[in-house]
PDB file of N, CA and C in Angstrom:
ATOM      1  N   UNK A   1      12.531  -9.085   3.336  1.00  0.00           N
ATOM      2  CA  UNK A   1      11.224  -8.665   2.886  1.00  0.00           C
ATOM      3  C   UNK A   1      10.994  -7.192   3.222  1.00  0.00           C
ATOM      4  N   UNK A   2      11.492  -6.358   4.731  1.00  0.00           N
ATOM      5  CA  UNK A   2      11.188  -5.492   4.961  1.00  0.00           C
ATOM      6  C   UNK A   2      12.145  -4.181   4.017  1.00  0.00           C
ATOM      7  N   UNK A   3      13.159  -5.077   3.509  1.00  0.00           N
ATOM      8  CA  UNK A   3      14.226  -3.624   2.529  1.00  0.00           C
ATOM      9  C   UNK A   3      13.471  -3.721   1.356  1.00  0.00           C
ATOM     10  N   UNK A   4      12.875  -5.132   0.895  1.00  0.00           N
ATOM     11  CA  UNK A   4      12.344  -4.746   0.004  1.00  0.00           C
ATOM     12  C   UNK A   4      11.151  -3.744  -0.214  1.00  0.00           C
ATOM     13  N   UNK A   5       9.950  -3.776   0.823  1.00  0.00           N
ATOM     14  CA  UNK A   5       8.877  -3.015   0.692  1.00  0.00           C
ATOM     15  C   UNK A   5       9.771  -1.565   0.851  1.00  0.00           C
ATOM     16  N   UNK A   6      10.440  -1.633   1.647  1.00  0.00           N
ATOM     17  CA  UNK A   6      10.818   0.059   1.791  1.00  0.00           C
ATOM     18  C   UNK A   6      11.520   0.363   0.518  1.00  0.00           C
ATOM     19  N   UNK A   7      12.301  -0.702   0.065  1.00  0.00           N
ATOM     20  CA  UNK A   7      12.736   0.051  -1.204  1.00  0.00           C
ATOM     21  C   UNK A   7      11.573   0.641  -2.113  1.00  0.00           C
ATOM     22  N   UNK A   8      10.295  -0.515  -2.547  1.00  0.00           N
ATOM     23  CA  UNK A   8       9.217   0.001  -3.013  1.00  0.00           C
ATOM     24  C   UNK A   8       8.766   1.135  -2.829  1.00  0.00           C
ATOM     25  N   UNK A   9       8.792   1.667  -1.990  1.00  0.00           N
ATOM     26  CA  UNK A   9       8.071   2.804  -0.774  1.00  0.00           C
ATOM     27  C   UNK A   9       8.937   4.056  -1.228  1.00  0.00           C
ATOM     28  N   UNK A  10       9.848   3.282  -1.751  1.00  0.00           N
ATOM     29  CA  UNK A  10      11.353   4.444  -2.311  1.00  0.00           C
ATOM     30  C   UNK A  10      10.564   5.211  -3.510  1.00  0.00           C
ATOM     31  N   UNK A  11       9.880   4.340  -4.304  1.00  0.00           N
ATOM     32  CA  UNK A  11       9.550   4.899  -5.773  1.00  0.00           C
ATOM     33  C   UNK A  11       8.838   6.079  -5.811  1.00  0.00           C
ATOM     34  N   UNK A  12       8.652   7.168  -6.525  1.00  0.00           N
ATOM     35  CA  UNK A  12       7.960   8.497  -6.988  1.00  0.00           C
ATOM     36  C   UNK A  12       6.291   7.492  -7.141  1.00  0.00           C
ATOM     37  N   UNK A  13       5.669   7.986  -6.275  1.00  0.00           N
ATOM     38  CA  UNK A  13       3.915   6.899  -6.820  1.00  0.00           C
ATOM     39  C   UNK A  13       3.983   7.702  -8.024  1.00  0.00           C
ATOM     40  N   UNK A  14       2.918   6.630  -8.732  1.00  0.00           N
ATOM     41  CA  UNK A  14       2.651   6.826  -9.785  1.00  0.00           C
ATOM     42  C   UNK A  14       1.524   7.391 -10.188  1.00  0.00           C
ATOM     43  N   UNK A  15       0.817   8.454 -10.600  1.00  0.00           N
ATOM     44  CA  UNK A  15      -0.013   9.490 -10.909  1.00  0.00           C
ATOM     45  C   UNK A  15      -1.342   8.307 -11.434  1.00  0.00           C
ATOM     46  N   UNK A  16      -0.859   7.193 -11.858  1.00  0.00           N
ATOM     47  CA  UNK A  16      -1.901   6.421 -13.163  1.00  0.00           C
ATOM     48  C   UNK A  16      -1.960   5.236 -12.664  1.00  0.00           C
ATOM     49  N   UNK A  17      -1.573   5.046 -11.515  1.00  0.00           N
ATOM     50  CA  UNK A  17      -1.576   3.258 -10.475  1.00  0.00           C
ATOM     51  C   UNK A  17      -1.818   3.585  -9.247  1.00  0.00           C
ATOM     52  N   UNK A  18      -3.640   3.406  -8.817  1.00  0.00           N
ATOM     53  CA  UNK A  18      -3.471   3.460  -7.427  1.00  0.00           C
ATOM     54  C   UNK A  18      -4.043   1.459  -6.959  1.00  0.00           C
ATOM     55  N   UNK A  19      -3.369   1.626  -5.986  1.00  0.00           N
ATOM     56  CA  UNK A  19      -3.892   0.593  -5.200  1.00  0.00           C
ATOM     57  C   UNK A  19      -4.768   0.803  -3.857  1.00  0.00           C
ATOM     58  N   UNK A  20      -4.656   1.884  -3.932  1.00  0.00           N
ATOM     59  CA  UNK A  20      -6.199   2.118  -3.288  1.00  0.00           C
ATOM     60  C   UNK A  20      -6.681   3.865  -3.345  1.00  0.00           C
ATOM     61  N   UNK A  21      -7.914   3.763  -3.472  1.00  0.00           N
ATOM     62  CA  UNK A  21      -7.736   5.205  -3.612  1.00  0.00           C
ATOM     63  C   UNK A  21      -8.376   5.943  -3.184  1.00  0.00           C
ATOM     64  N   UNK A  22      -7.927   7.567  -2.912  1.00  0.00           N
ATOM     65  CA  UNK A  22      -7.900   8.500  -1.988  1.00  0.00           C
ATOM     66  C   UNK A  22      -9.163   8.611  -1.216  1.00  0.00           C
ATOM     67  N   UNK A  23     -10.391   9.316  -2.178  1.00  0.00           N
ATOM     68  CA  UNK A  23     -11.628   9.155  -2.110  1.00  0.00           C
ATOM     69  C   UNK A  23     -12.244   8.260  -1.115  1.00  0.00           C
ATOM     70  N   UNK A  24     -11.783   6.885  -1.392  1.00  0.00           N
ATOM     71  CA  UNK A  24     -12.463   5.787  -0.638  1.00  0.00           C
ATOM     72  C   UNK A  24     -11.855   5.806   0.757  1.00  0.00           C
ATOM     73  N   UNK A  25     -10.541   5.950   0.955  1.00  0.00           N
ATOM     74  CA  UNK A  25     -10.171   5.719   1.915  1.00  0.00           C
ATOM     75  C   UNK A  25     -10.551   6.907   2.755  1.00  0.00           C
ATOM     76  N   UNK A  26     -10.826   8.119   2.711  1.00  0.00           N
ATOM     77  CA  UNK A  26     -11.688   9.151   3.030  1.00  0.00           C
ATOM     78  C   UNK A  26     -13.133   9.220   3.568  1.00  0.00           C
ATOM     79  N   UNK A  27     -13.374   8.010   2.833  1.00  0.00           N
ATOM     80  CA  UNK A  27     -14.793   7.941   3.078  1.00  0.00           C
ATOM     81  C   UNK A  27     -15.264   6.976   4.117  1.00  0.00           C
ATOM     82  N   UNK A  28     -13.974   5.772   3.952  1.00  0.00           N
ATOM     83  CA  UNK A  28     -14.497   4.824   4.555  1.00  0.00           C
ATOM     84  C   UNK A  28     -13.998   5.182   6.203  1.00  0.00           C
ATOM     85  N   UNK A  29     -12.700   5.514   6.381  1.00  0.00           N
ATOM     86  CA  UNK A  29     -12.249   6.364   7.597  1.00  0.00           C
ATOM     87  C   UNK A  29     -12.910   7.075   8.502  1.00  0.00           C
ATOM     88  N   UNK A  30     -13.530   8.018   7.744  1.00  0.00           N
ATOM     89  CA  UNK A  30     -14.942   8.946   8.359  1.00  0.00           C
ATOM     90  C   UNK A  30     -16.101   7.984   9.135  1.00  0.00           C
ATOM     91  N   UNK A  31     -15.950   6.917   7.949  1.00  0.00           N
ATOM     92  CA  UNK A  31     -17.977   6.024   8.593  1.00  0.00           C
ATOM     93  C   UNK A  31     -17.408   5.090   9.777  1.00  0.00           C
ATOM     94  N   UNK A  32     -15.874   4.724   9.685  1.00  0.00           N
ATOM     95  CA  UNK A  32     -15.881   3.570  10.592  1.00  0.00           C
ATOM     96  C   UNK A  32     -15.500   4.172  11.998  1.00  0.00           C
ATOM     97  N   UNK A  33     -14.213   5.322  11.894  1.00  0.00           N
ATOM     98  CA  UNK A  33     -13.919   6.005  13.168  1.00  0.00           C
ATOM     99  C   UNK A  33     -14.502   7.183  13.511  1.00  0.00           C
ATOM    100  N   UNK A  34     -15.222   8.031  12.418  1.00  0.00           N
ATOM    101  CA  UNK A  34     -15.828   9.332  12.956  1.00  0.00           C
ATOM    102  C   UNK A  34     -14.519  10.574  12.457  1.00  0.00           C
ATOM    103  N   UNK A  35     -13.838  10.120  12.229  1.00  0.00           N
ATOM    104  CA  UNK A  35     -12.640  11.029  12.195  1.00  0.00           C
ATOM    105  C   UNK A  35     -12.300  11.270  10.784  1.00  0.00           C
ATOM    106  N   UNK A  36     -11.863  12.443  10.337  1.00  0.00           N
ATOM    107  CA  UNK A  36     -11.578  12.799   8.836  1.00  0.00           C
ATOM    108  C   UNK A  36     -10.150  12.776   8.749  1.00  0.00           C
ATOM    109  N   UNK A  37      -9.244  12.405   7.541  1.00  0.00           N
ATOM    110  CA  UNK A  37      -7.976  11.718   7.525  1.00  0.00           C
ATOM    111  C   UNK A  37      -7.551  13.428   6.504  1.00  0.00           C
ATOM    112  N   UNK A  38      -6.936  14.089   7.639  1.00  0.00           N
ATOM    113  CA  UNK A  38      -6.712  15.176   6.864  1.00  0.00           C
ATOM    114  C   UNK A  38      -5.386  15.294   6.114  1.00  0.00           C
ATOM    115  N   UNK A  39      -4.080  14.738   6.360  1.00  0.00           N
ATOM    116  CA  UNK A  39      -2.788  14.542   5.516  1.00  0.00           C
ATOM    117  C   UNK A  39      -2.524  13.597   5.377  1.00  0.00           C
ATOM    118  N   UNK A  40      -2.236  13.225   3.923  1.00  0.00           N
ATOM    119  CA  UNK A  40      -1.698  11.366   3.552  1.00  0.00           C
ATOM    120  C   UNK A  40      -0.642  12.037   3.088  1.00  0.00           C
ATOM    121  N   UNK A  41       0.546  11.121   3.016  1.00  0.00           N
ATOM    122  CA  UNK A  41       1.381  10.653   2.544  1.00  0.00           C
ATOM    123  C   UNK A  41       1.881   9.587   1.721  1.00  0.00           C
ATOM    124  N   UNK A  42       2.076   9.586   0.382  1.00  0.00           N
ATOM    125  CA  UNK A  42       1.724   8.345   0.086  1.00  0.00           C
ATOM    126  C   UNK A  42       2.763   8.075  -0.818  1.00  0.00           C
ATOM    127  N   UNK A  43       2.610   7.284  -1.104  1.00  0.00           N
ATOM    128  CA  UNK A  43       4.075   6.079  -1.541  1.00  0.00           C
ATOM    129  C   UNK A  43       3.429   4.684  -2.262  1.00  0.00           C
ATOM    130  N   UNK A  44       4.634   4.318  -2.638  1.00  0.00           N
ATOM    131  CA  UNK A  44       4.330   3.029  -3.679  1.00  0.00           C
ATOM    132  C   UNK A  44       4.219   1.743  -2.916  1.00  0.00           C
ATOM    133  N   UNK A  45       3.443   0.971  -2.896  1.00  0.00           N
ATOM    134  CA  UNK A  45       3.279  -0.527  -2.860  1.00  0.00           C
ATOM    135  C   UNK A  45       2.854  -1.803  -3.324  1.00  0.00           C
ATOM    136  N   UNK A  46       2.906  -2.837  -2.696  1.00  0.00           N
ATOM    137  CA  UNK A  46       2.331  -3.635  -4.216  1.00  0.00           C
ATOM    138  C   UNK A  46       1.150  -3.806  -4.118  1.00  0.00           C
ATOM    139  N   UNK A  47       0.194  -3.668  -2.952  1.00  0.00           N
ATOM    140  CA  UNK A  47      -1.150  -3.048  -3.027  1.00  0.00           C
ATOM    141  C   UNK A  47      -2.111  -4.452  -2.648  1.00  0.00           C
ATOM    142  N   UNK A  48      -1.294  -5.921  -3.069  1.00  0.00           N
ATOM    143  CA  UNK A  48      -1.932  -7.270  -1.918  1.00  0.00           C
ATOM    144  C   UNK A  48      -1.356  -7.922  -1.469  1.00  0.00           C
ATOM    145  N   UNK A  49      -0.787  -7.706  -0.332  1.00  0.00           N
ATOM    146  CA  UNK A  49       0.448  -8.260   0.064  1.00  0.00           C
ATOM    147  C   UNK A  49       0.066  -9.378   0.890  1.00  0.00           C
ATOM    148  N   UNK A  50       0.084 -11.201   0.610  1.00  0.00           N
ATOM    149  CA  UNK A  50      -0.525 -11.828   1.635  1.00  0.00           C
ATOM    150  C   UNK A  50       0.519 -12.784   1.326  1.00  0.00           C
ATOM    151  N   UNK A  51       0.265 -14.149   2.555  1.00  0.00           N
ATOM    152  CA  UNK A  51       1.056 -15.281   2.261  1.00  0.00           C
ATOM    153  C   UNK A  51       0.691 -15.575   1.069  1.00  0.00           C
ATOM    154  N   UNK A  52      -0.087 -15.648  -0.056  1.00  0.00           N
ATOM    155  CA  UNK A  52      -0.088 -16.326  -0.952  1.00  0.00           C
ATOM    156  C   UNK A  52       0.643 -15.837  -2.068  1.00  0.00           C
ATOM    157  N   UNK A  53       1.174 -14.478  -1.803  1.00  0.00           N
ATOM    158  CA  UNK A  53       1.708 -13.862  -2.873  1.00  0.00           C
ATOM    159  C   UNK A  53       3.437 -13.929  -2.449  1.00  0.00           C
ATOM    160  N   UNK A  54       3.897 -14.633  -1.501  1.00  0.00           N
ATOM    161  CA  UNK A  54       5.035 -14.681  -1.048  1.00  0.00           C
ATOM    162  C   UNK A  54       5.524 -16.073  -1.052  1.00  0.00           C
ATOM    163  N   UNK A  55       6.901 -16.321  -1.953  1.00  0.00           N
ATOM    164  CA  UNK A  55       7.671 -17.650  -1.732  1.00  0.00           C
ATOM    165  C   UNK A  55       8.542 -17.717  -1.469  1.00  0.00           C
ATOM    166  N   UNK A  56       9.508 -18.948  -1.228  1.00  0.00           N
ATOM    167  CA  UNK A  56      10.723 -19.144  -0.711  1.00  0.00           C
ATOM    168  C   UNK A  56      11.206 -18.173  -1.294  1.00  0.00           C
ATOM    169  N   UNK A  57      12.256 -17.758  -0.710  1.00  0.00           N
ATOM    170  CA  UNK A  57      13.229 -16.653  -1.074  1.00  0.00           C
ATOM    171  C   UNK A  57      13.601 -15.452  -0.244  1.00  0.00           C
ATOM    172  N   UNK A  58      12.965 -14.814  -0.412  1.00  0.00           N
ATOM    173  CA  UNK A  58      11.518 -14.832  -0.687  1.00  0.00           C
ATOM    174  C   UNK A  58      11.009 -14.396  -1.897  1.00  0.00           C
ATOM    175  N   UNK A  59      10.183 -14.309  -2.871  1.00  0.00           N
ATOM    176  CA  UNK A  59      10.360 -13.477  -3.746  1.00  0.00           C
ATOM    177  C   UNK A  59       8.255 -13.366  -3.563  1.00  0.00           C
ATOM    178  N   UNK A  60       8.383 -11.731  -4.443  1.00  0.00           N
ATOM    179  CA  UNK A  60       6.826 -11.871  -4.162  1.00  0.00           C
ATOM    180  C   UNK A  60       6.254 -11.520  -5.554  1.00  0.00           C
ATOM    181  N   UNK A  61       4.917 -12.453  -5.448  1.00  0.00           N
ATOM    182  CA  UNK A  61       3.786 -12.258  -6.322  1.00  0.00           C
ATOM    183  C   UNK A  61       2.990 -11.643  -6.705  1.00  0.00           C
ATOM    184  N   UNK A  62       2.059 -11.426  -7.818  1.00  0.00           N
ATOM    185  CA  UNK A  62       0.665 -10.960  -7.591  1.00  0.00           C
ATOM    186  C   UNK A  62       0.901  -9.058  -8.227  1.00  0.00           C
ATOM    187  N   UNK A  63       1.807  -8.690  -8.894  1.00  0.00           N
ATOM    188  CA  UNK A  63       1.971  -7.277  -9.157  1.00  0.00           C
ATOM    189  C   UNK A  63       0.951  -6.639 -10.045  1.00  0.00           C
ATOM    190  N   UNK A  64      -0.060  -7.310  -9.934  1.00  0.00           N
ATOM    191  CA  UNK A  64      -1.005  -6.611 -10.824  1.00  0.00           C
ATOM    192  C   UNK A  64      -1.974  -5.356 -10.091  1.00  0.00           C
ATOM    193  N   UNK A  65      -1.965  -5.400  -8.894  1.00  0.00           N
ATOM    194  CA  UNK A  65      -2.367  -4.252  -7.896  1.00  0.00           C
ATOM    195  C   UNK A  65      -1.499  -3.249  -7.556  1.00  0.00           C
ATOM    196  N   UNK A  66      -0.303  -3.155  -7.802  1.00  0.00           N
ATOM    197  CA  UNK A  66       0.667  -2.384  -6.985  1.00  0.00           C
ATOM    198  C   UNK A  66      -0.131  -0.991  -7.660  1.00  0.00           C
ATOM    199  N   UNK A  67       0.614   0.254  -7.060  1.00  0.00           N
ATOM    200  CA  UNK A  67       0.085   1.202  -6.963  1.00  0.00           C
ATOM    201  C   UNK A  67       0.301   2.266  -5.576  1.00  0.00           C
ATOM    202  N   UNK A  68       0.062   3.647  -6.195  1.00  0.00           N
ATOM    203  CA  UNK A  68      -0.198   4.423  -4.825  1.00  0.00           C
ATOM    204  C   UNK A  68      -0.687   3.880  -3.578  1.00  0.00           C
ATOM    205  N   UNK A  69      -0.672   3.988  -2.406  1.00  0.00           N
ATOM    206  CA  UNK A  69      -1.005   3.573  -0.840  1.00  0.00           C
ATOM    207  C   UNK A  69      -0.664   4.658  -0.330  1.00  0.00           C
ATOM    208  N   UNK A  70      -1.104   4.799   0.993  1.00  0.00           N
ATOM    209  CA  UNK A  70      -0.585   5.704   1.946  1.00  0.00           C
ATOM    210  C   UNK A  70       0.488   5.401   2.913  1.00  0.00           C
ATOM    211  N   UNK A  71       0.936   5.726   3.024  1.00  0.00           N
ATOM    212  CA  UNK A  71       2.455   5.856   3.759  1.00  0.00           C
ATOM    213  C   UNK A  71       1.919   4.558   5.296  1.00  0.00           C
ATOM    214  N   UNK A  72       2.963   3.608   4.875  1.00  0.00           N
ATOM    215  CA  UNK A  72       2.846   2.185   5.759  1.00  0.00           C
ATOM    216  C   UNK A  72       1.428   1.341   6.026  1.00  0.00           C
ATOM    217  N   UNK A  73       1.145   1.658   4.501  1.00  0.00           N
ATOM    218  CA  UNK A  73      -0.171   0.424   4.041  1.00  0.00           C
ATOM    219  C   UNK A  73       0.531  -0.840   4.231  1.00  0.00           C
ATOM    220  N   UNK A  74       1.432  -1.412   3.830  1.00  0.00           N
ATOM    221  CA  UNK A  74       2.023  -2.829   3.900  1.00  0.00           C
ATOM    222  C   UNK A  74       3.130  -3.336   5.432  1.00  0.00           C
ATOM    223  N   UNK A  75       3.519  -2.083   5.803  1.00  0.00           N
ATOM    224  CA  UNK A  75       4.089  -2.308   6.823  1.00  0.00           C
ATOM    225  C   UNK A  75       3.641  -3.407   8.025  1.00  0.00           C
ATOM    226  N   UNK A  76       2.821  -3.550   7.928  1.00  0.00           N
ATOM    227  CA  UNK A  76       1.846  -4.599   9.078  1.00  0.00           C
ATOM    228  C   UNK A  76       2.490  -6.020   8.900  1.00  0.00           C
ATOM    229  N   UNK A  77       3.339  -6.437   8.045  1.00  0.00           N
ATOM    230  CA  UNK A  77       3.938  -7.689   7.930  1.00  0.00           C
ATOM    231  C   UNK A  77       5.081  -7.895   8.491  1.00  0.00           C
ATOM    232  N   UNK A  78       5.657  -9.028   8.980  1.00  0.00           N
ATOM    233  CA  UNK A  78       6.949  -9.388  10.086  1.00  0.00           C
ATOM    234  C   UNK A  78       8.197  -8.733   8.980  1.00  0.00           C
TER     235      UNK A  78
END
């Protein structure tokens, strides 16, 4: 699971697919910690990554969100 997200993470983001976006995460960063998020890095992911979108295999589900993220949005999984 983890070569796969990094392979994802491999891709050029895409200018026209965000899965979350810049603005917000700017904004919301600021109200919750006080702190302004001055360099992203960002990279491709599939943008909802939960048990429900994951099966034997493993293979994963749900690609209708993928999109831009910032550099180790999905990483949080085993």
């Amino acid at each position: 699971m983890v070569a796969a997200l990094d392979a994802l993470a491999n891709v050029p983001p895409s200018a026209d697919r965000e899965a979350v976006r810049e603005e917000y995460l700017r904004r919301v960063t600021a109200e919750f910690t006080g702190h302004q998020v001055n360099d992203l890095t960002w990279t491709t992911a599939h943008g909802d990554l939960h048990q429900g979108n994951i099966t034997r295999g493993p293979h994963i589900l749900g690609w209708e969100g993928w999109g831009s993220t910032p550099y180790g949005y999905a990483r949080w999984l085993p």
